[in-house]
Structures are given as structure tokens and as C-alpha cells.
N, C-alpha and C. Protein backbone atom coordinates (compact mmCIF):
# COMPACT_ATOMS: atom_id res chain seq x y z
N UNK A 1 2.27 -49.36 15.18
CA UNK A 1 1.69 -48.48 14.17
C UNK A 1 0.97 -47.30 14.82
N UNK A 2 0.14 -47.52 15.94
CA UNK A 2 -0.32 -46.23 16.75
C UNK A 2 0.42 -45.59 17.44
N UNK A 3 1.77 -46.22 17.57
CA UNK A 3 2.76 -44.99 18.40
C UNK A 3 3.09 -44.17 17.05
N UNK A 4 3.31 -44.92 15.94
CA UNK A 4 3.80 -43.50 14.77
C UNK A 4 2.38 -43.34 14.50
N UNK A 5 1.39 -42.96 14.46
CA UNK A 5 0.58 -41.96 14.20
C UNK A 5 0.42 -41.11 15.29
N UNK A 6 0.75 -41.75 16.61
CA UNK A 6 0.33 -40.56 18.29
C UNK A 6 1.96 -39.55 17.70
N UNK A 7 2.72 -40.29 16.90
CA UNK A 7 4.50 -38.98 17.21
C UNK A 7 4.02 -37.68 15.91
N UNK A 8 3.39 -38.69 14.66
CA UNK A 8 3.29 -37.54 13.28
C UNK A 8 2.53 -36.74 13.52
N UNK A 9 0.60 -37.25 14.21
CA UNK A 9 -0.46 -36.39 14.25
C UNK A 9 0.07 -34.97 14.56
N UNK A 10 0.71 -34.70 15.51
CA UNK A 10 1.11 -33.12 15.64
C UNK A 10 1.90 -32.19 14.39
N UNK A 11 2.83 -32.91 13.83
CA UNK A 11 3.58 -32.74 12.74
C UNK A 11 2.75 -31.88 11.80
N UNK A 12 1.98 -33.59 11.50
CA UNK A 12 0.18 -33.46 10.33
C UNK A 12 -0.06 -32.21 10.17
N UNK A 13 -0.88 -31.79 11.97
CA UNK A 13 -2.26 -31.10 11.55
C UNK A 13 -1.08 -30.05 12.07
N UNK A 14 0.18 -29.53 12.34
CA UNK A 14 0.47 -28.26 12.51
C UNK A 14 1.07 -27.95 10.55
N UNK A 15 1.27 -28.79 9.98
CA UNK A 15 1.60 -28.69 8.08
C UNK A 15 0.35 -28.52 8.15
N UNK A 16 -0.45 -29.10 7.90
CA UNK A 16 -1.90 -28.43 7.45
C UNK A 16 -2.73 -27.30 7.89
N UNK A 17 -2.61 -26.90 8.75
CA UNK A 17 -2.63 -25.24 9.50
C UNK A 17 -1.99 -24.59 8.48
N UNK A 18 -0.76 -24.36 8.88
CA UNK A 18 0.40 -23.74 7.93
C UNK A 18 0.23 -23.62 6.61
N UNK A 19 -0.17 -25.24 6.08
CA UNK A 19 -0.83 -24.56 4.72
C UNK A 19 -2.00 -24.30 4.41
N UNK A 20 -3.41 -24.35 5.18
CA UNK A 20 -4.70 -23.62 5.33
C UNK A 20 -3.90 -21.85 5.25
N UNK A 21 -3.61 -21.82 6.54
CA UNK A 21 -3.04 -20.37 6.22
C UNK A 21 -2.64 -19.39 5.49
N UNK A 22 -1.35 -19.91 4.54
CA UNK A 22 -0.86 -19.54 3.41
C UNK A 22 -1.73 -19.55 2.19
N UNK A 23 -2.55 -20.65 2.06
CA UNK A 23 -3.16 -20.36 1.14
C UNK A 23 -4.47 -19.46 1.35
N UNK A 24 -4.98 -19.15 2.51
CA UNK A 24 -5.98 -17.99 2.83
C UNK A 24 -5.10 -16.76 2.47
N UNK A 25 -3.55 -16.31 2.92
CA UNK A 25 -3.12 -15.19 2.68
C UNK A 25 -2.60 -15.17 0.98
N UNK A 26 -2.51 -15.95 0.35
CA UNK A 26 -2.46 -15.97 -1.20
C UNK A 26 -3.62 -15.39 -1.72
N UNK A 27 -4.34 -16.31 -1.46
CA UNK A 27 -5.60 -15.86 -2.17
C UNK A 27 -6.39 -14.49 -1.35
N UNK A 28 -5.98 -13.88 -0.64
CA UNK A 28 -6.39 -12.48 -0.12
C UNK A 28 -5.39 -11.22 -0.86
N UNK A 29 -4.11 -11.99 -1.13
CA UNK A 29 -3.32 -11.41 -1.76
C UNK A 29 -3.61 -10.58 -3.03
N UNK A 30 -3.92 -12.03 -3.59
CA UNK A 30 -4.31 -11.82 -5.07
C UNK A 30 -6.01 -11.07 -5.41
N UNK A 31 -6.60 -11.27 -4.43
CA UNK A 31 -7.83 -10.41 -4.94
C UNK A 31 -7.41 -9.26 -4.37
N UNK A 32 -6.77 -8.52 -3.47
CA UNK A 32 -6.44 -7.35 -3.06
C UNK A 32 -5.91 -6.70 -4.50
N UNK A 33 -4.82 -7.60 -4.96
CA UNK A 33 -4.18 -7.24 -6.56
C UNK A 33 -5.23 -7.08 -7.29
N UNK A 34 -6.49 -7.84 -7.62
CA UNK A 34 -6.89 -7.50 -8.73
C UNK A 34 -8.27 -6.06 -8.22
N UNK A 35 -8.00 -6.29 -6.79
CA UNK A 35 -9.21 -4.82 -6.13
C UNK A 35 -8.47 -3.86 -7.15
N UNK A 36 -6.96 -3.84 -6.61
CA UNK A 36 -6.44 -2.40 -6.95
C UNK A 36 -6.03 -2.65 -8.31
N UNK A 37 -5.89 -3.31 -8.68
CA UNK A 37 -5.95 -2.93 -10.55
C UNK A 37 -7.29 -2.56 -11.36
N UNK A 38 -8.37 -3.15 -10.58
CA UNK A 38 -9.81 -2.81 -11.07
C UNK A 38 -9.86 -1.24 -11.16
N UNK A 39 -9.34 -0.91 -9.28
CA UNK A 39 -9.46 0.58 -8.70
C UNK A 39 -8.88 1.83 -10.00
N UNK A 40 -7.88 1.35 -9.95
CA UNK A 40 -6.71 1.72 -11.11
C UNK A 40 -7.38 2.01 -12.89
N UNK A 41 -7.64 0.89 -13.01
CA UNK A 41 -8.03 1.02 -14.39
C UNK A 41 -9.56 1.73 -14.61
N UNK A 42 -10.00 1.98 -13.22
CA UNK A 42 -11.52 2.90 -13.54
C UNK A 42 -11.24 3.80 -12.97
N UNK A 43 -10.24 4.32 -12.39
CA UNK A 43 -9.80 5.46 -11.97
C UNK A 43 -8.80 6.29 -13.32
N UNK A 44 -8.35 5.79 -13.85
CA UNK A 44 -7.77 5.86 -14.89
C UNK A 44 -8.88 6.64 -16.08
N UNK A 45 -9.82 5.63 -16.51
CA UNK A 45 -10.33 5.56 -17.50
C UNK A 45 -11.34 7.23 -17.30
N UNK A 46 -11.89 7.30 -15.78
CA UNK A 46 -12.12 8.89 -14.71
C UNK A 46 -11.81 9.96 -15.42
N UNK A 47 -10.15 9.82 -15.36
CA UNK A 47 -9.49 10.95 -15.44
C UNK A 47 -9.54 11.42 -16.72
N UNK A 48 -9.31 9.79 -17.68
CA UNK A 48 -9.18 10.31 -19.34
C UNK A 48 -10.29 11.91 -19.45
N UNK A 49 -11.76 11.91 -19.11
CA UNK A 49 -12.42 12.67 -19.80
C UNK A 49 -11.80 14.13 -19.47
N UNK A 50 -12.27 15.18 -19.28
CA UNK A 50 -12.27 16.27 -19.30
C UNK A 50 -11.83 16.70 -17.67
N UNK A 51 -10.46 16.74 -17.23
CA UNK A 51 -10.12 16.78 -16.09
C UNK A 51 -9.12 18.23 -16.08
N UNK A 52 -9.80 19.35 -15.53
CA UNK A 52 -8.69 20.45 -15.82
C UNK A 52 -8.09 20.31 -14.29
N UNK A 53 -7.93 19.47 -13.30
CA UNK A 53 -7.42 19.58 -12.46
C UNK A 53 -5.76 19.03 -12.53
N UNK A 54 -5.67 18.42 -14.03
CA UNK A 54 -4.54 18.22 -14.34
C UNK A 54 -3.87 19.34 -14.76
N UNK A 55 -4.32 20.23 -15.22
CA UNK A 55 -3.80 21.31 -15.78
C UNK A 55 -2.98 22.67 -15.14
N UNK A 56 -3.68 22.04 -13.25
CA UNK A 56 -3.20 22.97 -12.33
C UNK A 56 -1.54 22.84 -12.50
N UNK A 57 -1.11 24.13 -12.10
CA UNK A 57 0.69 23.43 -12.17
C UNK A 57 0.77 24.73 -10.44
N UNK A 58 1.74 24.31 -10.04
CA UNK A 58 2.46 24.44 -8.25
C UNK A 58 3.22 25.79 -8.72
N UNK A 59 2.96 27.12 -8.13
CA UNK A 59 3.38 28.06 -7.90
C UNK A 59 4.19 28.26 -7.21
N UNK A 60 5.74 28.98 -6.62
CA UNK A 60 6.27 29.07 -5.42
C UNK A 60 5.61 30.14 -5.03
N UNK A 61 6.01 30.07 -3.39
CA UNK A 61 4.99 31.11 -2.57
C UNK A 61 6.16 32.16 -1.96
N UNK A 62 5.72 33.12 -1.93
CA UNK A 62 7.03 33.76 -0.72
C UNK A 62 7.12 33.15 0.97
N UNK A 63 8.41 33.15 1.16
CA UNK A 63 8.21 32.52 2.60
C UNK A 63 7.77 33.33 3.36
N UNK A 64 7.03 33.18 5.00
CA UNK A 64 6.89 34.30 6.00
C UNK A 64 7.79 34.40 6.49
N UNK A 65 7.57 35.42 7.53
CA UNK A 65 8.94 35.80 8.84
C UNK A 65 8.73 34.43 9.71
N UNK A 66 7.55 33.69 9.89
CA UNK A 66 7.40 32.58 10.77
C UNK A 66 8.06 31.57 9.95
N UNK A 67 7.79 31.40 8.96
CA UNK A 67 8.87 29.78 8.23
C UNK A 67 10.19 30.23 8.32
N UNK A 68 10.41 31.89 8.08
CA UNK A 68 12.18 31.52 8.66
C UNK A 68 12.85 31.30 9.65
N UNK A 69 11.72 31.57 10.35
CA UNK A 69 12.61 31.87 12.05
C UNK A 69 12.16 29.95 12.10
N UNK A 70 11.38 29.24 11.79
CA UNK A 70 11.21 27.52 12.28
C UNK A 70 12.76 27.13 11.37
N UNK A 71 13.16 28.09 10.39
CA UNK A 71 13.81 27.14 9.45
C UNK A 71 15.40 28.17 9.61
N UNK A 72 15.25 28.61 10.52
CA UNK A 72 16.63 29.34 10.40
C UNK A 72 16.96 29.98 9.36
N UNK A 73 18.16 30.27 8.67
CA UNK A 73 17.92 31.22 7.61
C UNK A 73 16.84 31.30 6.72
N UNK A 74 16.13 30.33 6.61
CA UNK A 74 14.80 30.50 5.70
C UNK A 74 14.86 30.11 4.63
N UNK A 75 16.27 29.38 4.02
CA UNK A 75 16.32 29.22 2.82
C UNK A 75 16.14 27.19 2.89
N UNK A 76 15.66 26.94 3.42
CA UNK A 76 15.22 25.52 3.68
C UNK A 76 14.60 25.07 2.67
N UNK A 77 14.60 24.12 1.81
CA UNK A 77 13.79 23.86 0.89
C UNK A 77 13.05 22.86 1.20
N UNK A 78 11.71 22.84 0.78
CA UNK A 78 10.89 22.25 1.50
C UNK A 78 9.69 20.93 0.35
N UNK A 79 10.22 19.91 1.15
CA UNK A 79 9.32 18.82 0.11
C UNK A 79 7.87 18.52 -0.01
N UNK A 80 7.20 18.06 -0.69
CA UNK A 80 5.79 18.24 -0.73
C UNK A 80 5.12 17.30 -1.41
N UNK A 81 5.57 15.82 -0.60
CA UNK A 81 5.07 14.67 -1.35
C UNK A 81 5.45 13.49 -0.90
């Protein structure tokens, strides 16, 4: 009977690690989820009031002589996000 507990004990306590573990990264998981839904929904609720920074809208710009010569003909279109 003490040779099968000297062969499992390693088995044991390396499953119980494994699941100490997992369940520390679950449950870090899930409050991270509810950080950023908290973050979210009062960031949200922020914006509802009187925010004219929504109202800004993206102008095109003329290109320089320096963005054409990096971009070769210059007609490169360029992403921003």
C-alpha cells in the first residue's frame, strides 16, 4: 500500500498544482472581464453627456514634397488606426 502512494504522490500533488493554477488564472480572468465591462459601462455612460469631441469629423490634408518622395509617387494611401 506505501509503494502505491510513494508511485501516485507525484501524479497527486503535480493535478493539484495544475488545478490551483487554472483556477487562479480563471478567476483573474473573469474579474479582468468584469474590470473592463465596469471600465466600459462608466466610460460609456462619460460620453453620453455633452461630448462635442464626437462631433469632430477627419479632414484630408494636402500631402508635402517630403511624404512623396518617402512614398514615391505620393499617391500612397495612408491608414490611421
Amino acid at each position: 500500500m506505501m509503494d502505491l502512494m510513494k508511485a501516485l504522490l507525484p501524479s497527486i500533488c503535480v493535478g493539484l498544482l495544475f488545478w490551483y493554477v487554472m483556477r487562479n488564472i480563471l478567476r483573474a480572468d473573469r474579474t479582468e472581464r468584469e474590470q473592463i465591462d465596469k471600465f466600459y459601462s462608466e466610460h460609456e455612460v462619460s460620453e453620453s453627456g455633452d461630448n462635442h469631441e464626437s462631433d469632430v469629423k477627419m479632414t484630408a490634408t494636402n500631402t508635402s514634397d517630403y511624404e512623396k518622395s518617402e512614398h514615391g509617387k505620393g499617391d500612397a494611401t495612408r491608414s490611421h488606426g
